[in-house]
Protein backbone atom coordinates (compact mmCIF):
# COMPACT_ATOMS: atom_id res chain seq x y z
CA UNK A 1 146.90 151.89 41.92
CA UNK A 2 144.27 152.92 39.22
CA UNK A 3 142.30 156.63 39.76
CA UNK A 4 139.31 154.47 38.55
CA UNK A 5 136.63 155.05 40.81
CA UNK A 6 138.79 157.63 42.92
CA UNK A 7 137.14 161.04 43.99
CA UNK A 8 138.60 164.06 42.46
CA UNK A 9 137.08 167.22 43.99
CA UNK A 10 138.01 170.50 42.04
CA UNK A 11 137.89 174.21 43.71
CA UNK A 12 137.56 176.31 41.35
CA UNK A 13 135.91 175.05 37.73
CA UNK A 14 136.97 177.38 35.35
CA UNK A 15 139.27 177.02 31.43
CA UNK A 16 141.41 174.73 33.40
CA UNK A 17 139.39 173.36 35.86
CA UNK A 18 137.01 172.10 33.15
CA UNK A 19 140.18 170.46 31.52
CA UNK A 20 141.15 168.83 34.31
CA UNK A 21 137.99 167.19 34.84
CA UNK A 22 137.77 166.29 31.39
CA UNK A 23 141.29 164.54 31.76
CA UNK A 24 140.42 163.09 35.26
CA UNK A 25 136.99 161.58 33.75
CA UNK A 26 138.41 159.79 30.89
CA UNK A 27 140.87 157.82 33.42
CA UNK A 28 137.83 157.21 35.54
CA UNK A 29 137.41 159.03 38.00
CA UNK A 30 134.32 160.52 39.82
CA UNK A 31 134.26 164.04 39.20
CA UNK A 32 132.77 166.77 41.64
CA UNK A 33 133.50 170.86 41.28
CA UNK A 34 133.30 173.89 43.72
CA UNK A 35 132.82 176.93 42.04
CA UNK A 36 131.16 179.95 42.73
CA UNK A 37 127.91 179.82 40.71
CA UNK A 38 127.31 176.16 40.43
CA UNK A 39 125.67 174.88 37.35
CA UNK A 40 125.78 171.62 35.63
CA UNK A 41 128.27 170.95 33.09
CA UNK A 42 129.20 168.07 31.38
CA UNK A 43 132.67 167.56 32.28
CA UNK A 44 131.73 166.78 36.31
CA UNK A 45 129.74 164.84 37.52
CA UNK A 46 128.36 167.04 40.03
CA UNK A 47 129.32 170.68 40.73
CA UNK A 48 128.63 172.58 44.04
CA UNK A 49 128.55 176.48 44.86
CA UNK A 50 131.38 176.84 47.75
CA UNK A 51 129.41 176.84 50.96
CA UNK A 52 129.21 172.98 50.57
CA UNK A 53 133.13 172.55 50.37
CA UNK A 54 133.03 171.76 54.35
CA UNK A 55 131.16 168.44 53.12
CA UNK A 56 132.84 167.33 50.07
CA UNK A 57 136.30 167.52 51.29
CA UNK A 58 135.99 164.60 53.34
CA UNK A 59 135.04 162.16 50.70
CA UNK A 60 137.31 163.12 47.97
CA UNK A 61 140.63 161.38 47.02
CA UNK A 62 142.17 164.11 45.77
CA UNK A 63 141.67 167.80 46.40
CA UNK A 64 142.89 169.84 42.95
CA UNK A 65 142.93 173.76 43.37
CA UNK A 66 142.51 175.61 40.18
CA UNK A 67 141.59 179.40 41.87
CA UNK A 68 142.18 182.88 41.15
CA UNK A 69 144.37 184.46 43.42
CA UNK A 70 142.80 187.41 44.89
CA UNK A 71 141.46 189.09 48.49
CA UNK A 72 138.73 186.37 48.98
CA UNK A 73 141.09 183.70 48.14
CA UNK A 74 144.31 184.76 49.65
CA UNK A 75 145.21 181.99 52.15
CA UNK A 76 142.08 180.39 52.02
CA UNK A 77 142.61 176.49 52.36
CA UNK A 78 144.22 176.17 55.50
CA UNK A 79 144.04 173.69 58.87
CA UNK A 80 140.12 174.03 58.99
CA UNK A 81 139.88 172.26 55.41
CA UNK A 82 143.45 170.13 55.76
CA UNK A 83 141.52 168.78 59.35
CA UNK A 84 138.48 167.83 57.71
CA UNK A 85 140.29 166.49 53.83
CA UNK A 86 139.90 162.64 53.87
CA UNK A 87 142.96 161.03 55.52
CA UNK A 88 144.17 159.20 52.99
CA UNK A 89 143.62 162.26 50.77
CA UNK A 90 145.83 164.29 48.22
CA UNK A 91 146.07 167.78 47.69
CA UNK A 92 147.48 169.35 44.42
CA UNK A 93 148.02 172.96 44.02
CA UNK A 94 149.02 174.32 40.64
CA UNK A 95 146.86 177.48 40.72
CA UNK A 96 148.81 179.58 42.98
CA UNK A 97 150.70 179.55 46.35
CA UNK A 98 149.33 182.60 48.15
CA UNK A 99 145.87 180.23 48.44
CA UNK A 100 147.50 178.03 50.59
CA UNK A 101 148.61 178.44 54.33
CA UNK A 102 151.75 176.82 53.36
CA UNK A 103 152.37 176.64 57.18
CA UNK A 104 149.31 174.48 57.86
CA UNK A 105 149.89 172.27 54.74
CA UNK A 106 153.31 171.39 56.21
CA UNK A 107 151.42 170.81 59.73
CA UNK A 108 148.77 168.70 57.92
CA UNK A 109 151.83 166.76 55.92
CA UNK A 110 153.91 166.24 58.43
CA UNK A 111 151.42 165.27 60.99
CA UNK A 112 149.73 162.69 58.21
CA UNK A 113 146.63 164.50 58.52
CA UNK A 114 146.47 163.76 54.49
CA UNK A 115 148.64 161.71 52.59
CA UNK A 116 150.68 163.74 50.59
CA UNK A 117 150.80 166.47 48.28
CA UNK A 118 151.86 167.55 44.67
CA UNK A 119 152.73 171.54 44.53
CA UNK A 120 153.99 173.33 41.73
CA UNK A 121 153.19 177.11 43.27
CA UNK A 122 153.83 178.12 46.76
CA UNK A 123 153.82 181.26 48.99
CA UNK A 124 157.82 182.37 48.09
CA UNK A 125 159.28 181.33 44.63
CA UNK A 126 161.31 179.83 44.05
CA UNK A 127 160.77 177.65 46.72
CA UNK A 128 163.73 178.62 49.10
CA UNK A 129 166.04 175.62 50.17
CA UNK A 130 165.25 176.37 54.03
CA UNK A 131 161.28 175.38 52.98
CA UNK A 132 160.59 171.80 55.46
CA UNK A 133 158.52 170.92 52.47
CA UNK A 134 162.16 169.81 50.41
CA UNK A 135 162.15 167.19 53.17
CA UNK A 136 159.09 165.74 53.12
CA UNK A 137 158.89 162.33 51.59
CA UNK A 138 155.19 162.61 50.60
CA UNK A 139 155.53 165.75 48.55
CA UNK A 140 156.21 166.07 44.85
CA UNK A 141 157.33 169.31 43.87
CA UNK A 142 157.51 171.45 40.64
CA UNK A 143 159.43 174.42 39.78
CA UNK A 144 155.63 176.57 38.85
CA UNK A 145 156.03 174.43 35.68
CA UNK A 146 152.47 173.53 35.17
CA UNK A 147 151.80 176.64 33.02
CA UNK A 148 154.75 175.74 30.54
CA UNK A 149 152.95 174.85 27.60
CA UNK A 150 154.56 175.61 24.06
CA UNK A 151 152.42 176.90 22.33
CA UNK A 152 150.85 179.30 25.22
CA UNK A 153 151.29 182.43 22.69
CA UNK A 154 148.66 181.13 20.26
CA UNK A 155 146.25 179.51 22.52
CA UNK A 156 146.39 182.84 23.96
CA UNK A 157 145.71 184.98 20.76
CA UNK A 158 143.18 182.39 19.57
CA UNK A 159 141.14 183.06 22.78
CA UNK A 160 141.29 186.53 22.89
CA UNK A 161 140.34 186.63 19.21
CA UNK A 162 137.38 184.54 19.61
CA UNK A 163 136.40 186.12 22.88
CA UNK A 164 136.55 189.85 20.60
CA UNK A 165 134.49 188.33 18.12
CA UNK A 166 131.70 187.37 20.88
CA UNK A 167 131.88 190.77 22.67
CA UNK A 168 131.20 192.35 19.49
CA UNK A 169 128.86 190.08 18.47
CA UNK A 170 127.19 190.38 21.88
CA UNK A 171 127.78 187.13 21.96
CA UNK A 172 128.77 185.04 25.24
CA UNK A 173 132.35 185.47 26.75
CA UNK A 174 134.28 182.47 27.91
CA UNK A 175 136.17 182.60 31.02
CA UNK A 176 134.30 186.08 32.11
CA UNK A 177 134.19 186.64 35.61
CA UNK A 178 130.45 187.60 37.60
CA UNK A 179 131.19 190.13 39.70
């Protein structure tokens, strides 16, 4: 099947958010973002602040999470969102596990409540063998591989570099976080 025309929704639209979307776009696809101070931006085609997640979920194809782990987002997709994702949906996680009731994603998997499920992060890792998820024939899972990239050292430098020359600059920050 083509992703042309298919609904990605992205929660979270940061660096790699913005990347995805980018990547998602060129193959076609209709492009919508949660994020937590929504603003337009070229690489989606619409982007939403979060209290309108309840809305989007059950119209989009695929549901990619690209969020911070911290005390807001700790466990916070769970069987309220899985109940409401599109049926036929997908859900991708390569952010982080602990966002994820990994117990209601199994539910929602096993019960067909979506229709399957890419993971690369989860709650324990690795993934322990006793996990029902090894068993599930409409999961595809990673070993947290999605952040092995080979040159990750100087991407890394490079951004901090430029991001120093902004602050000093008083210049804008990439990736900086409104508290």
């Amino acid at each position: 099947n083509s992703l042309t025309g298919q609904k990605l929704l992205l929660l979270g639209f940061g660096h790699i958010g913005k990347a995805v979307a980018r990547n998602a776009r060129h193959l076609g696809m209709h492009v919508t973002a949660v994020r937590s101070h929504a603003e337009e931006s070229p690489e989606a085609d619409a982007v939403f602040p979060p209290d309108k997640l309840h809305t989007l979920l059950p119209d989009a194809d695929f549901v990619s999470l690209h969020l911070p782990h911290n005390e807001t987002t700790h466990h916070f997709f769970g069987a309220k969102y899985f109940a409401i994702m599109k049926p036929g949906g997908y859900f991708i996680n390569t952010a982080r596990g602990q966002i994820v009731q990994e117990e209601d994603l199994i539910h929602a998997l096993t019960e067909k409540q979506i229709m399957g499920a890419y993971l690369d992060v989860f709650n324990e890792e690795p993934l322990p063998r006793s996990s029902p998820l090894w068993d599930l024939d409409n999961v595809i899972i990673t070993p947290h591989y999605c952040d092995a990239v080979t040159d990750w050292q100087e991407r890394f430098a490079d951004f901090f570099a430029a991001n120093l020359q902004q602050w000093m600059t008083q210049g804008s920050l990439q990736n900086r976080i409104k508290t």
